[in-house]
C-alpha atoms as a PDB file:
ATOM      1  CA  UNK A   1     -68.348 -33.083 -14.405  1.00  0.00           C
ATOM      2  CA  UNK A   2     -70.656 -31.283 -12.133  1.00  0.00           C
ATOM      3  CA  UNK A   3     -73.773 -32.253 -13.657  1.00  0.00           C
ATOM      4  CA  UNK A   4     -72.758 -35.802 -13.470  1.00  0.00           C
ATOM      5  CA  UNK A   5     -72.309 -35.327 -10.093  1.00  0.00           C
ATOM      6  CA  UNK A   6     -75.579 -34.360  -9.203  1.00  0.00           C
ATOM      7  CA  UNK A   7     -76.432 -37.057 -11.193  1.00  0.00           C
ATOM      8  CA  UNK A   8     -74.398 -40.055  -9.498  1.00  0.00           C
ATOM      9  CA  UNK A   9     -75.324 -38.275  -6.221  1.00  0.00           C
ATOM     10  CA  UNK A  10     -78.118 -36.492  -5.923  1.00  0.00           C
ATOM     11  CA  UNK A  11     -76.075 -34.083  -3.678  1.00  0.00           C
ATOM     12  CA  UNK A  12     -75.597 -30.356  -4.395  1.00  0.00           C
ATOM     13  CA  UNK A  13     -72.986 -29.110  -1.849  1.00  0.00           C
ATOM     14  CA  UNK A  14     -72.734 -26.626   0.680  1.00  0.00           C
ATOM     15  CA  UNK A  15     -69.249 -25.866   0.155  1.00  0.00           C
ATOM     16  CA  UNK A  16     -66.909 -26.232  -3.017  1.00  0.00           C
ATOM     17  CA  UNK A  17     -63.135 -25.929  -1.685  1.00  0.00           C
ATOM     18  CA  UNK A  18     -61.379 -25.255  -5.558  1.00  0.00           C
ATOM     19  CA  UNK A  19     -57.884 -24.319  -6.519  1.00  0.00           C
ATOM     20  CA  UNK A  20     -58.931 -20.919  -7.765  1.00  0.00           C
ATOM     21  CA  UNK A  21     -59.291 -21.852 -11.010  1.00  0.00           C
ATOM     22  CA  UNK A  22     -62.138 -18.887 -12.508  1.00  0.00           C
ATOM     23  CA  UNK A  23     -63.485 -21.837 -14.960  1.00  0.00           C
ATOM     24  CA  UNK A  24     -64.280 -23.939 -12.324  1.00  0.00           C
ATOM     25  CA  UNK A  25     -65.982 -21.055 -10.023  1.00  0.00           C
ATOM     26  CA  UNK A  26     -67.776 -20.536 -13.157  1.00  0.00           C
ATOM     27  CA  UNK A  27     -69.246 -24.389 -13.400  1.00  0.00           C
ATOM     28  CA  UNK A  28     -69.869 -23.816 -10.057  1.00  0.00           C
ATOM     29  CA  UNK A  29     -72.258 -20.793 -10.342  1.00  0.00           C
ATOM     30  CA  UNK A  30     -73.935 -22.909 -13.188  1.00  0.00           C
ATOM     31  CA  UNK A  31     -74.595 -26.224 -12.080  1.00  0.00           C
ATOM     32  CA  UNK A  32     -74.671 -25.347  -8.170  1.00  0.00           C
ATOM     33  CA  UNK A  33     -76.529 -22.282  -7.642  1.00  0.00           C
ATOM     34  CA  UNK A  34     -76.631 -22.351  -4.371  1.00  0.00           C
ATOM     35  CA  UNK A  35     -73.108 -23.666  -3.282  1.00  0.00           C
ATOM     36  CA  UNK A  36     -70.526 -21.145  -2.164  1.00  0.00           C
ATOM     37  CA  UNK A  37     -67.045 -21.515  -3.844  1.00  0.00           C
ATOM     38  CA  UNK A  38     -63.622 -21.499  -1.521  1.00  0.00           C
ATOM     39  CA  UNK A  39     -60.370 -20.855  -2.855  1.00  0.00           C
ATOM     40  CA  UNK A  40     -57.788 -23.473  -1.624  1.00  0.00           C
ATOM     41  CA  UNK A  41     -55.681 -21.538   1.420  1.00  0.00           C
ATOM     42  CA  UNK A  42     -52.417 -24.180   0.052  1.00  0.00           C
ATOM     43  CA  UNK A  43     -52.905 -22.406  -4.044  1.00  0.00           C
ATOM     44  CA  UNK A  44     -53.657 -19.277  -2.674  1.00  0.00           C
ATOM     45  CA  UNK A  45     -49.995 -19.705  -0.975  1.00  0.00           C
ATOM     46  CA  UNK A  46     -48.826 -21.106  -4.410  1.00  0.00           C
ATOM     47  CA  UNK A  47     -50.000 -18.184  -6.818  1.00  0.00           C
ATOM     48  CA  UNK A  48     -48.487 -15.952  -4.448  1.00  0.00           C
ATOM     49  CA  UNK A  49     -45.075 -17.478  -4.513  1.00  0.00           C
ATOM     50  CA  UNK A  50     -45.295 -17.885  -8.083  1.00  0.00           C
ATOM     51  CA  UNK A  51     -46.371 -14.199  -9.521  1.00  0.00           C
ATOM     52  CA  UNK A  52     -45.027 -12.076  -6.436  1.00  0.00           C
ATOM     53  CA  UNK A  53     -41.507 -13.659  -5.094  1.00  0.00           C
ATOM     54  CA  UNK A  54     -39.181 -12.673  -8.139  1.00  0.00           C
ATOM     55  CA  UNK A  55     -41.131  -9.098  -8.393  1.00  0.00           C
ATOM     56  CA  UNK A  56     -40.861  -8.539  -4.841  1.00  0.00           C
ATOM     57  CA  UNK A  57     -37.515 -10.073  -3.658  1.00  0.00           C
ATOM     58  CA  UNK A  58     -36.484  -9.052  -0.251  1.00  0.00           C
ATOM     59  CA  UNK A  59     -39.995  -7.733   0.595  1.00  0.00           C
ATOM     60  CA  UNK A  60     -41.781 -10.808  -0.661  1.00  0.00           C
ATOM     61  CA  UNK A  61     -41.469 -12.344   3.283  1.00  0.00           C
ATOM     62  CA  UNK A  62     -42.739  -9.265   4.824  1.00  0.00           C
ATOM     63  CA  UNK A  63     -45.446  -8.578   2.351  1.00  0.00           C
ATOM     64  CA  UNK A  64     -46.577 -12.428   2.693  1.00  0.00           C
ATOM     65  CA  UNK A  65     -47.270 -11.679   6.790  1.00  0.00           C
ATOM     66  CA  UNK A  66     -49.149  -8.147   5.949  1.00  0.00           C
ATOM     67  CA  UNK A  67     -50.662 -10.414   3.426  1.00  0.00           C
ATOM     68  CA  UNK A  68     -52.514 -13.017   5.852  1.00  0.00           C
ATOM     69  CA  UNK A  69     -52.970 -10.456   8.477  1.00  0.00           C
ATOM     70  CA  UNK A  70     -55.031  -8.642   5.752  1.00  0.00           C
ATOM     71  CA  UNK A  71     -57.236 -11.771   4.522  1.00  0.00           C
ATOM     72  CA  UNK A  72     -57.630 -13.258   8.280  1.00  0.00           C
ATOM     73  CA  UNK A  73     -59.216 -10.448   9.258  1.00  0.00           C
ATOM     74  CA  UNK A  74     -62.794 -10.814  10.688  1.00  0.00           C
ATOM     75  CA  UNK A  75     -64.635  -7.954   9.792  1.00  0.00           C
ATOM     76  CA  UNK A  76     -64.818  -6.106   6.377  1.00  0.00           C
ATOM     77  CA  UNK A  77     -64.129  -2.387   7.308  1.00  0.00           C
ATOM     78  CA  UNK A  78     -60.522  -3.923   8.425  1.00  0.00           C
ATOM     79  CA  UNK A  79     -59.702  -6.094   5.396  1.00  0.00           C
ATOM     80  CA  UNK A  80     -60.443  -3.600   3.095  1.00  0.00           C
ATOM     81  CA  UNK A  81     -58.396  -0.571   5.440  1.00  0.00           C
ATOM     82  CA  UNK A  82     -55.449  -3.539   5.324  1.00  0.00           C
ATOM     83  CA  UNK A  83     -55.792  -4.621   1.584  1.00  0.00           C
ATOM     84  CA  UNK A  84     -55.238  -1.255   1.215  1.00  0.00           C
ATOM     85  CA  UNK A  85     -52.375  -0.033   2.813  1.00  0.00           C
ATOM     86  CA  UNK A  86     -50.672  -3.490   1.118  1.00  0.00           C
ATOM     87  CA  UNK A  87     -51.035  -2.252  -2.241  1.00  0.00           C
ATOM     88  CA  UNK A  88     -49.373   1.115  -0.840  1.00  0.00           C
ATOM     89  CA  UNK A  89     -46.584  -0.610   0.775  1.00  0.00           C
ATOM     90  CA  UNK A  90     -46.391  -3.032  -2.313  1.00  0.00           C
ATOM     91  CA  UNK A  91     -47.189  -1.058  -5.330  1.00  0.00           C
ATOM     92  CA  UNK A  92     -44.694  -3.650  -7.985  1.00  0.00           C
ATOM     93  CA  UNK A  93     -47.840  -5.850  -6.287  1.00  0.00           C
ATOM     94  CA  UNK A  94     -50.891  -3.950  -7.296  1.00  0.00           C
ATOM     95  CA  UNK A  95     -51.825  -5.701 -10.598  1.00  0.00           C
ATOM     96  CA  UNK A  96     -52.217  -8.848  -8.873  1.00  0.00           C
ATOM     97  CA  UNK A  97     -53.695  -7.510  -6.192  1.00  0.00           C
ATOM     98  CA  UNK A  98     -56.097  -5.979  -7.776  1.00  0.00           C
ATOM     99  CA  UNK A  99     -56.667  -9.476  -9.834  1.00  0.00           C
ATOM    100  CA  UNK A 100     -57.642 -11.302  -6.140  1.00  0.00           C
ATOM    101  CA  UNK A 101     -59.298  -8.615  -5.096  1.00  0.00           C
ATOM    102  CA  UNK A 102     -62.390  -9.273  -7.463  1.00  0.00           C
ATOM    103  CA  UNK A 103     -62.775 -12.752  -5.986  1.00  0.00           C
ATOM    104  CA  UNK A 104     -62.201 -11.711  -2.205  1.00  0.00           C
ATOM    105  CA  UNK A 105     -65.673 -13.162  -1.233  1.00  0.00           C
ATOM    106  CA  UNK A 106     -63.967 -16.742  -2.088  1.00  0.00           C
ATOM    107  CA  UNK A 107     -60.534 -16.020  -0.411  1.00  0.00           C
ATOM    108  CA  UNK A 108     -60.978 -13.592   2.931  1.00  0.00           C
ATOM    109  CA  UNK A 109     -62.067 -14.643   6.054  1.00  0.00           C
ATOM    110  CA  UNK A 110     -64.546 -11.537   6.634  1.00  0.00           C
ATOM    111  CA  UNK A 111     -66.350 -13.179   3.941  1.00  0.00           C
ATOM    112  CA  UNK A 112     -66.163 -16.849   4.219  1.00  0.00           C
ATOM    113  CA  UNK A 113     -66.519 -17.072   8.033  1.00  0.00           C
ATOM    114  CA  UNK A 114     -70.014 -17.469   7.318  1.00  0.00           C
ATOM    115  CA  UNK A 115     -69.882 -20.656   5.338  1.00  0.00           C
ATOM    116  CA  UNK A 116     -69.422 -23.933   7.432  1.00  0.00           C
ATOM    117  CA  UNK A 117     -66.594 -25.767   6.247  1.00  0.00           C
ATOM    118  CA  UNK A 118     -66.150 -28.022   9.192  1.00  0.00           C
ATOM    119  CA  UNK A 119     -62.424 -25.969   9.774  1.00  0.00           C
ATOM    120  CA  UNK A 120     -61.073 -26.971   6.383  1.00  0.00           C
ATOM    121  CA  UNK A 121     -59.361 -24.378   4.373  1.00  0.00           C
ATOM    122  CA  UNK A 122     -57.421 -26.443   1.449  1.00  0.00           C
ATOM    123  CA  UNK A 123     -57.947 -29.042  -0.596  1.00  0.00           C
ATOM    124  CA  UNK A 124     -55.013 -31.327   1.050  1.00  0.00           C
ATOM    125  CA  UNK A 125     -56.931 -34.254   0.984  1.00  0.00           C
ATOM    126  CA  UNK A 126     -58.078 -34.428  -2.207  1.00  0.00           C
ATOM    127  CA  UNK A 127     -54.863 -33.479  -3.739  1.00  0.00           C
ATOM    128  CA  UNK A 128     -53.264 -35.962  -2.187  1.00  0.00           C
ATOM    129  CA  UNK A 129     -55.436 -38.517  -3.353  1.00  0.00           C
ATOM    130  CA  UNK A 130     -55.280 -36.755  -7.142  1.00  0.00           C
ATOM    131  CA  UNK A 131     -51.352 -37.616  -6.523  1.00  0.00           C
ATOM    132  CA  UNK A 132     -51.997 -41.294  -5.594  1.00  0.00           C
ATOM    133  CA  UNK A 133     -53.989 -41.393  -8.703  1.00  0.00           C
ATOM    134  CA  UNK A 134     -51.250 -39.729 -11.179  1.00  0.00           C
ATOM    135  CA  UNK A 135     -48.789 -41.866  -9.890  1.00  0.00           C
ATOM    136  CA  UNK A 136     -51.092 -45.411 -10.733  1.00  0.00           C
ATOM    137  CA  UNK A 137     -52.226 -43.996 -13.870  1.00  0.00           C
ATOM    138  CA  UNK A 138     -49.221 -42.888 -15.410  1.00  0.00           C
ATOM    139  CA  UNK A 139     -48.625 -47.645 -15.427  1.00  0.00           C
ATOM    140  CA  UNK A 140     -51.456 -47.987 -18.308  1.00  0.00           C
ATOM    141  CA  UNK A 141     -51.218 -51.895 -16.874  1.00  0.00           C
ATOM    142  CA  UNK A 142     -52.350 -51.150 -13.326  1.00  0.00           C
ATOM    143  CA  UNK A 143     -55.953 -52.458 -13.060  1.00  0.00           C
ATOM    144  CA  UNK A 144     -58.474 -50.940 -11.381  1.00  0.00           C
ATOM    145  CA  UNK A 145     -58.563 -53.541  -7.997  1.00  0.00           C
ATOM    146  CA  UNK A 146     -55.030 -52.074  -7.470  1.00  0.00           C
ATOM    147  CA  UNK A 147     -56.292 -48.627  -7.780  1.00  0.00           C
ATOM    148  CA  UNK A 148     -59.034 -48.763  -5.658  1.00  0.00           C
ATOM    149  CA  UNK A 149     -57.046 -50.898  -3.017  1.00  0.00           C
ATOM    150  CA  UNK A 150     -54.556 -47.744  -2.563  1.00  0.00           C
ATOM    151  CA  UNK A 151     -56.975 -45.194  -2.430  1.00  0.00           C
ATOM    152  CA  UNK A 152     -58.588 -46.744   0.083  1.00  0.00           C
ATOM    153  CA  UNK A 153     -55.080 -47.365   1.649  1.00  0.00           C
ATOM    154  CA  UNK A 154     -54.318 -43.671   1.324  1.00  0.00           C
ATOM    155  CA  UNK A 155     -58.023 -42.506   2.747  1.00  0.00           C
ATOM    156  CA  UNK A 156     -57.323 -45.042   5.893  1.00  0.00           C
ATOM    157  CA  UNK A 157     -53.773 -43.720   6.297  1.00  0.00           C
ATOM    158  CA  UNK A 158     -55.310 -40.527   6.504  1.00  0.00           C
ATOM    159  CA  UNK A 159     -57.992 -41.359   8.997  1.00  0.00           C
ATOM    160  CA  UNK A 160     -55.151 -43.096  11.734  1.00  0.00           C
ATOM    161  CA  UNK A 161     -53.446 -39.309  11.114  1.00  0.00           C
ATOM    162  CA  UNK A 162     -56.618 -37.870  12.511  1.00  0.00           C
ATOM    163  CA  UNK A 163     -57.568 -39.939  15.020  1.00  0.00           C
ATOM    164  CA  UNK A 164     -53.974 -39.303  16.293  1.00  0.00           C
ATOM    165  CA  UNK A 165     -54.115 -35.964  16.358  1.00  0.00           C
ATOM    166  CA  UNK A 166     -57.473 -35.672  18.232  1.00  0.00           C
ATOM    167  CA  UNK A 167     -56.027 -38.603  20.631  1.00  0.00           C
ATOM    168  CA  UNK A 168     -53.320 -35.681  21.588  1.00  0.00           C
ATOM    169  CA  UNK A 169     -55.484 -33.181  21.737  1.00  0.00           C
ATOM    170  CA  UNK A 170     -57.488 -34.772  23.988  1.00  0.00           C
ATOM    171  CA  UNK A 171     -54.786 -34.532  26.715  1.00  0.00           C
ATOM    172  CA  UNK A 172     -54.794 -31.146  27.097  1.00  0.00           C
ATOM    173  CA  UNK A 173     -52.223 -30.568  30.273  1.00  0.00           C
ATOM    174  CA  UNK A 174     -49.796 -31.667  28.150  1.00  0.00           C
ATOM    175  CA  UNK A 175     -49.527 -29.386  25.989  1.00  0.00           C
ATOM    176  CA  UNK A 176     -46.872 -26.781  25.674  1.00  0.00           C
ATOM    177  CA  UNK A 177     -44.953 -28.549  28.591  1.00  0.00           C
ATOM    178  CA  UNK A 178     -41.354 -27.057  28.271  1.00  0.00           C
ATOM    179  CA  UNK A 179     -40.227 -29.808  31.374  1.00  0.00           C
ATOM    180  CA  UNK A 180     -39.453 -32.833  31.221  1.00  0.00           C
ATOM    181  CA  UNK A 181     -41.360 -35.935  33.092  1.00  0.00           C
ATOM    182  CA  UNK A 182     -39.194 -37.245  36.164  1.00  0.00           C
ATOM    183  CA  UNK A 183     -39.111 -40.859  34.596  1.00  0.00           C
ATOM    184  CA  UNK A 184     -37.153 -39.815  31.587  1.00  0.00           C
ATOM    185  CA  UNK A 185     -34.540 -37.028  33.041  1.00  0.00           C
ATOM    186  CA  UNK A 186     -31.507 -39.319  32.580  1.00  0.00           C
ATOM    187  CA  UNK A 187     -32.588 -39.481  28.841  1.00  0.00           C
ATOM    188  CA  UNK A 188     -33.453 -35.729  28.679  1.00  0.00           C
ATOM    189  CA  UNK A 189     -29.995 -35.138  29.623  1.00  0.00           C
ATOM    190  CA  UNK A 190     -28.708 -37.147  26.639  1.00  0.00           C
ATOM    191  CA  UNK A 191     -30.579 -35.812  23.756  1.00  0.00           C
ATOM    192  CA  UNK A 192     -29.978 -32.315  25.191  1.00  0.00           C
ATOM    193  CA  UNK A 193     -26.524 -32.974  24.146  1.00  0.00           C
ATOM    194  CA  UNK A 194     -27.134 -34.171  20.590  1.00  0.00           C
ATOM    195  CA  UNK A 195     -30.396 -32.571  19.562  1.00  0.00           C
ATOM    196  CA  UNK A 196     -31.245 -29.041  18.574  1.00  0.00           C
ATOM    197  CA  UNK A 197     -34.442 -27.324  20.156  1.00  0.00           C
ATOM    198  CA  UNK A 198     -36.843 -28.192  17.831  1.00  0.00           C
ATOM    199  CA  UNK A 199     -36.251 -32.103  17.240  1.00  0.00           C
ATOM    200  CA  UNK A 200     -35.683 -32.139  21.207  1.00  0.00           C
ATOM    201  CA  UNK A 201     -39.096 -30.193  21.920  1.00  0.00           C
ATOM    202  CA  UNK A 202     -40.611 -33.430  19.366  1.00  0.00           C
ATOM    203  CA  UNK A 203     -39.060 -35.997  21.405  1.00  0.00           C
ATOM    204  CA  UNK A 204     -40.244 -34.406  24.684  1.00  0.00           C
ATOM    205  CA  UNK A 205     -43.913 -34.444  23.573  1.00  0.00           C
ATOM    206  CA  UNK A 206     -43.656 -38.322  22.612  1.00  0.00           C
ATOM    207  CA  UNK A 207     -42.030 -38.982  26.118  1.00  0.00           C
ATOM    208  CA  UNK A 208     -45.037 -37.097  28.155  1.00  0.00           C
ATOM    209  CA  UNK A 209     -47.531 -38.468  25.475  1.00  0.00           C
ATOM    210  CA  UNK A 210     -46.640 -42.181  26.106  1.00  0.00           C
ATOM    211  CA  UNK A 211     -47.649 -42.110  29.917  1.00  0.00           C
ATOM    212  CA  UNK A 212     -51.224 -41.787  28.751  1.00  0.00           C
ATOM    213  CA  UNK A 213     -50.958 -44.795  26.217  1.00  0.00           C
ATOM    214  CA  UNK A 214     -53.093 -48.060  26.789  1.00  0.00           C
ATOM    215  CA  UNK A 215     -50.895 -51.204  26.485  1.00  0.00           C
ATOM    216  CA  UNK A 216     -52.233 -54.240  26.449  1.00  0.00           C
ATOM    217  CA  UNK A 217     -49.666 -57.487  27.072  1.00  0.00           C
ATOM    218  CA  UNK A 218     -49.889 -60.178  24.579  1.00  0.00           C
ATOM    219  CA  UNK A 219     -49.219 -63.453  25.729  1.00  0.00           C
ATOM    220  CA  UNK A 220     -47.960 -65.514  22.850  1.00  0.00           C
ATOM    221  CA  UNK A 221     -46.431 -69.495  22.936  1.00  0.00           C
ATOM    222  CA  UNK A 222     -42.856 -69.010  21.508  1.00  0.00           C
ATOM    223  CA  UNK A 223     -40.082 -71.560  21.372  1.00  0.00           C
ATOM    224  CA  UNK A 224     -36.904 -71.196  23.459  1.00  0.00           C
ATOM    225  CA  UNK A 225     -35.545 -73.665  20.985  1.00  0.00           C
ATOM    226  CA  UNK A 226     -36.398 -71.798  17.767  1.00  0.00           C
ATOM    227  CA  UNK A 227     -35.117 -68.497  18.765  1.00  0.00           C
ATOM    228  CA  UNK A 228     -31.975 -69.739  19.782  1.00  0.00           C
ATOM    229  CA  UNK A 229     -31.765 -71.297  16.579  1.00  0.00           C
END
């Protein structure tokens, strides 16, 4: 798949986010010999839950925080002091430990800082389209206009999500505001009654974030008559 890649594209890449899959770090190594493998923060997350939870238990939450404090560390002498001490704190975890351990150059952050991955840690958006794709595919009779059409729909989607986000962050003085703006205190007052803290902190943020929004009135001929009708 790789070779046909480079192929189709001419491009070897930087970066390789992958879902820690050894086969595929492998293909990497082979075809790309100068691209540096990721492992996917979300499967990283996954494998945990899936080979530690049960053997853990009650400890599995607490390990899981020692866990990312460990691989977010920024220099080496302190990931390895951490990884450690969690394999002495965890020892029904060692095994699998030990297992990530001989890929930590692809996981920890003292390693991987150095790569630029333009902030992405996971593979989110091209799972999601892999989804989209599953779902289409598993209707033999879908043709391939269709297909294209939502993956496109699912890549724009996307894009609007982004766009929001960096709209909001863009207005930085709003953020973290606990009070309430002036013009909505009567409705404050009513969701206070009905909401719990998180769902009300939501509804706060889209209250302050809609006195920065741009409308634009749209003057359109309508019929008295019509709507009456």
């Amino acid at each position: 798949m790789f070779n046909n890649i480079v192929e189709a594209t001419g491009i070897r890449p930087v970066v390789i986010i992958t879902d820690s899959d050894p086969a595929v770090d492998a293909a990497i190594r082979q075809v790309f010999t100068f691209t540096y493998p990721i492992h996917c923060a979300f499967h990283i997350s996954h494998n945990l839950d899936k080979n530690l939870r049960k053997l853990l238990a009650n400890d599995y939450q607490s390990f899981i925080h020692s866990f990312y404090s460990c691989r977010n560390c920024i220099t080496e002498s302190i990931f390895q002091q951490r990884f450690e001490k969690l394999i002495e704190d965890y020892p029904k975890a060692k095994n699998y430990l030990e297992h990530l351990y001989k890929m930590k150059s692809y996981w920890a952050h003292c390693y991987t800082k150095y790569q630029f991955t333009g902030g992405m840690i996971a593979s989110s958006r091209v799972e999601s389209v892999n989804a989209c794709l599953k779902r289409l595919l598993n209707n033999s009779n879908t043709p391939l206009y269709d297909l294209m059409i939502e993956i496109q729909r699912l890549l724009n989607y996307q894009d609007k999500e982004k766009e929001y986000e960096f709209w909001c962050l863009s207005i930085p003085h709003i953020r973290n505001q606990n009070d309430m703006n002036f013009l909505f205190s009567k409705i404050d007052q009513c969701l206070q009654e009905f909401l719990m803290p998180t769902i009300l902190k939501m509804h706060r943020n889209e209250m302050n974030q809609s006195l920065y929004y741009v409308a634009n009135q749209l003057i359109q001929d309508v019929d008295v008559h019509e709507i009456n009708c």
